[in-house]
C-alpha atoms as a PDB file:
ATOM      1  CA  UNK A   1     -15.118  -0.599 -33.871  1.00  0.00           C
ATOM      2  CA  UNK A   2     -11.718  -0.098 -33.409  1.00  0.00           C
ATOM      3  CA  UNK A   3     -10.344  -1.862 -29.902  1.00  0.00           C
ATOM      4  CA  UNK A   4      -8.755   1.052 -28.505  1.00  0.00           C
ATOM      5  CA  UNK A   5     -11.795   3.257 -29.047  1.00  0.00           C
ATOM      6  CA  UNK A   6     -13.630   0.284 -27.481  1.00  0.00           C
ATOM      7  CA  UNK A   7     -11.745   0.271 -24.808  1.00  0.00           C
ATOM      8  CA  UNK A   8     -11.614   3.790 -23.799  1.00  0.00           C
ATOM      9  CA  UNK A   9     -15.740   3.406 -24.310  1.00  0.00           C
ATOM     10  CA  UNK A  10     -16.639   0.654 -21.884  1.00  0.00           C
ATOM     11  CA  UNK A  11     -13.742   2.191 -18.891  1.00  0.00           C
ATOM     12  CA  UNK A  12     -15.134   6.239 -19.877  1.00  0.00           C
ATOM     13  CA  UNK A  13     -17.213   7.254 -16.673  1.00  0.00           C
ATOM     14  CA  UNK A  14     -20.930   8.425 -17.098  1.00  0.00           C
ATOM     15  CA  UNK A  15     -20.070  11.705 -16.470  1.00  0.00           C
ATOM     16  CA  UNK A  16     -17.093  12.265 -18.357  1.00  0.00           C
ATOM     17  CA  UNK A  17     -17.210  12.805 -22.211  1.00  0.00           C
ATOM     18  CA  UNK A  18     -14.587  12.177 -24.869  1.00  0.00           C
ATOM     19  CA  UNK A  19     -13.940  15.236 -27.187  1.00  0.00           C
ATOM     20  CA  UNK A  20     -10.998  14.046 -28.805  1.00  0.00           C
ATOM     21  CA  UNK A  21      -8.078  10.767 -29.032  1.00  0.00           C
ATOM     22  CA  UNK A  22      -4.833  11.529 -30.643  1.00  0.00           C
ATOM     23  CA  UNK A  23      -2.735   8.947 -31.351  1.00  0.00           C
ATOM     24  CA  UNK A  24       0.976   8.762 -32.563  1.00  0.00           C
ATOM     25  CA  UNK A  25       3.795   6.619 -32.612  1.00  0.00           C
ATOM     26  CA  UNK A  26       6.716   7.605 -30.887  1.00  0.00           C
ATOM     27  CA  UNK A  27       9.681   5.729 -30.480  1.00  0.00           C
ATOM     28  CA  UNK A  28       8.052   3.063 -31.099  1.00  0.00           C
ATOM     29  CA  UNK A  29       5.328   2.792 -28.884  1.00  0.00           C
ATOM     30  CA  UNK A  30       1.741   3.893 -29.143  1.00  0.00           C
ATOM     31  CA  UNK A  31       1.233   7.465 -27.703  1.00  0.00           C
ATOM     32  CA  UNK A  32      -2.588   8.846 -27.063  1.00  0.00           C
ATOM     33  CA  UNK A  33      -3.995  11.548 -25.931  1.00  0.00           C
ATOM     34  CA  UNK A  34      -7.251  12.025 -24.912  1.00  0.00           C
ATOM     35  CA  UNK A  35      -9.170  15.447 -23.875  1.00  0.00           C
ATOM     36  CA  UNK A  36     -12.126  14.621 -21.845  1.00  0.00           C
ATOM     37  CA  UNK A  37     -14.439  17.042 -19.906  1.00  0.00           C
ATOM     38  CA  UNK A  38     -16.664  16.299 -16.794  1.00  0.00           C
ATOM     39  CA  UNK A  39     -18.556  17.574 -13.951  1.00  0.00           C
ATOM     40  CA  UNK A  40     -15.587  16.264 -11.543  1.00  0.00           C
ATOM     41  CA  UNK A  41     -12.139  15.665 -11.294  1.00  0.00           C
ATOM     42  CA  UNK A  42     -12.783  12.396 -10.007  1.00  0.00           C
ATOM     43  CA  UNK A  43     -13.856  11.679 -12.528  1.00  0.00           C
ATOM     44  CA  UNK A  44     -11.209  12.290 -14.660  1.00  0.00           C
ATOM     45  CA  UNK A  45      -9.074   9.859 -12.283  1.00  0.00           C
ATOM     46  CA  UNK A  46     -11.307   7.540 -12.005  1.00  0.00           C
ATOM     47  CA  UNK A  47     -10.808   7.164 -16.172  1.00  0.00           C
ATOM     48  CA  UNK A  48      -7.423   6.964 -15.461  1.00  0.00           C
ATOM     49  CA  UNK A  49      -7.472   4.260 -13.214  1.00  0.00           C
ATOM     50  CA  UNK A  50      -9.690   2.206 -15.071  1.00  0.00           C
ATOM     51  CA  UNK A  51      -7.280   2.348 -18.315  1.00  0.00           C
ATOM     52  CA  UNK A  52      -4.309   1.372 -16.269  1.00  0.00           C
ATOM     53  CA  UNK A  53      -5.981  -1.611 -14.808  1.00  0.00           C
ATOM     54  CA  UNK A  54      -7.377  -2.644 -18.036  1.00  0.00           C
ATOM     55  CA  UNK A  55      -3.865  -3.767 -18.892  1.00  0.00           C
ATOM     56  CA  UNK A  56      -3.529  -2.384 -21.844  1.00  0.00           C
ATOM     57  CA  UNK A  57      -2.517   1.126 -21.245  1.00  0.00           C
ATOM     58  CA  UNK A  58       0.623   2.324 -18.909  1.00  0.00           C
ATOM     59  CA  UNK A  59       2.076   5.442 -18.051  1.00  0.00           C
ATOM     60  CA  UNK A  60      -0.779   7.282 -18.076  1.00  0.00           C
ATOM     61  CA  UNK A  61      -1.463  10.939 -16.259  1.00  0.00           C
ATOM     62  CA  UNK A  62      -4.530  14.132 -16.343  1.00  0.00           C
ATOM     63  CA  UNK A  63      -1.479  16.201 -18.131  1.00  0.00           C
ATOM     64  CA  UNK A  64      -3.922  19.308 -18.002  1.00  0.00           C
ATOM     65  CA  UNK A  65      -6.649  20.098 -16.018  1.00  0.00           C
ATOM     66  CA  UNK A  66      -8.638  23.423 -16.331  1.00  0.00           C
ATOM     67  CA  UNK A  67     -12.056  24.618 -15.101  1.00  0.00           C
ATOM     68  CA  UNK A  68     -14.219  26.273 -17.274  1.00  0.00           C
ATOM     69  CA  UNK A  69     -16.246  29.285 -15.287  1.00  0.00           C
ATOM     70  CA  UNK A  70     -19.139  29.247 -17.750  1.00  0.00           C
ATOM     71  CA  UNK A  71     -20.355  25.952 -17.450  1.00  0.00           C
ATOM     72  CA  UNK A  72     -19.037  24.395 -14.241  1.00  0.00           C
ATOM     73  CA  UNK A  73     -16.671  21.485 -15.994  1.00  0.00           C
ATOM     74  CA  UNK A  74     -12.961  20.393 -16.109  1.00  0.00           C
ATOM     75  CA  UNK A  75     -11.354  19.579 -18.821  1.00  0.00           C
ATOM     76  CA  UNK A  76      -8.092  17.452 -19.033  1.00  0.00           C
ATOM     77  CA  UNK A  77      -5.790  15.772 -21.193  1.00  0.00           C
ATOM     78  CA  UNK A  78      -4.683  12.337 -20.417  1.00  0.00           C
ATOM     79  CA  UNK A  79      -1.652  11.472 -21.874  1.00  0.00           C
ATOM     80  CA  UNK A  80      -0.325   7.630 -21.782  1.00  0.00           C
ATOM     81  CA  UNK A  81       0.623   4.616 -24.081  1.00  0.00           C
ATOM     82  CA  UNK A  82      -0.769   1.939 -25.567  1.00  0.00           C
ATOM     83  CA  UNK A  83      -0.327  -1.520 -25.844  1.00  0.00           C
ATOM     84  CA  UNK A  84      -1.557  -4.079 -28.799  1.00  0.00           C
ATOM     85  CA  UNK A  85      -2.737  -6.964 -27.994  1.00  0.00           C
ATOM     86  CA  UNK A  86       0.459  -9.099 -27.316  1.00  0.00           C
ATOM     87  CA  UNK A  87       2.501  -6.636 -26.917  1.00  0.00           C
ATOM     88  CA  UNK A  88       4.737  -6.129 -23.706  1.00  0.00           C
ATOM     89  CA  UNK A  89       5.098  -2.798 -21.719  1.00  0.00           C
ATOM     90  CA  UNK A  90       9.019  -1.386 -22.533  1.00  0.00           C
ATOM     91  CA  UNK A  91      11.679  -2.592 -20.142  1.00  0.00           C
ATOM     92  CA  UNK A  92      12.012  -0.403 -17.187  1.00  0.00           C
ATOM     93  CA  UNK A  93      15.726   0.948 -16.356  1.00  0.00           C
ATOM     94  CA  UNK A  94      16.843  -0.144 -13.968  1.00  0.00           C
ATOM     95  CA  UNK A  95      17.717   2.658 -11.449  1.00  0.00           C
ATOM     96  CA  UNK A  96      21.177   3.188  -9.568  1.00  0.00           C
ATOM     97  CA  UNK A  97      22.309   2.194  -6.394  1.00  0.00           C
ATOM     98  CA  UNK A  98      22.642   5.233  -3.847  1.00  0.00           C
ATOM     99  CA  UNK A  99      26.708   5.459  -3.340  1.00  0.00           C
ATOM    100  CA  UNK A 100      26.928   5.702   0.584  1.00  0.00           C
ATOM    101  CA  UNK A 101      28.875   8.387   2.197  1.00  0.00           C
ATOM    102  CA  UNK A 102      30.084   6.372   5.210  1.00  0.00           C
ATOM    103  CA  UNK A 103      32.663   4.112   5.169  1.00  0.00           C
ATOM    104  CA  UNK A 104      30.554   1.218   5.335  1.00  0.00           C
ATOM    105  CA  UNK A 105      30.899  -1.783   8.039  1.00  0.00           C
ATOM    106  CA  UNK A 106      34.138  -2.990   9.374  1.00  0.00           C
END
């Protein structure tokens, strides 16, 4: 099986299923998306969570989240990135510093 899939199987809560992973590179870097339904937004985050502590996901976020009237579920799209084995997260940028309106000290 493939390591990703195994992955996403051992962190997947027992109430949450896995109707579909899309994968795609972009820019580089390993894009997936994964639709997922469940009885519970927690436990939608709690799928979250456990991908981004695995270490080998980052960036990750419920992109969608809809309830479905007919049979009481959620179902959400988790969008993130993934990383190979031995491969590095991309370099933050760094972000600006603030430019202070006062004068500063004398």
């Amino acid at each position: 099986m493939d390591p990703v899939l195994r992955l996403i199987e051992k962190t997947l809560p027992l109430d949450l299923r896995l109707v579909s992973v899309a994968p795609r590179i972009e820019r580089g870097n390993i894009k997936v998306t994964m639709s997922v339904v469940g009885k519970q937004l927690e436990d939608v985050d709690a799928f979250v969570e456990a991908l981004q502590d695995s270490g080998s996901f980052y960036d990750l976020s419920p992109k969608t989240k809809e309830r479905n009237e007919d049979d009481n579920t959620y179902r959400a799209d988790v969008v993130g990135f993934y990383l190979a084995p031995n491969q590095a997260p991309p370099a933050r940028k760094p972000s600006k510093p603030s430019k202070s309106l006062g004068r500063g000290r004398s």
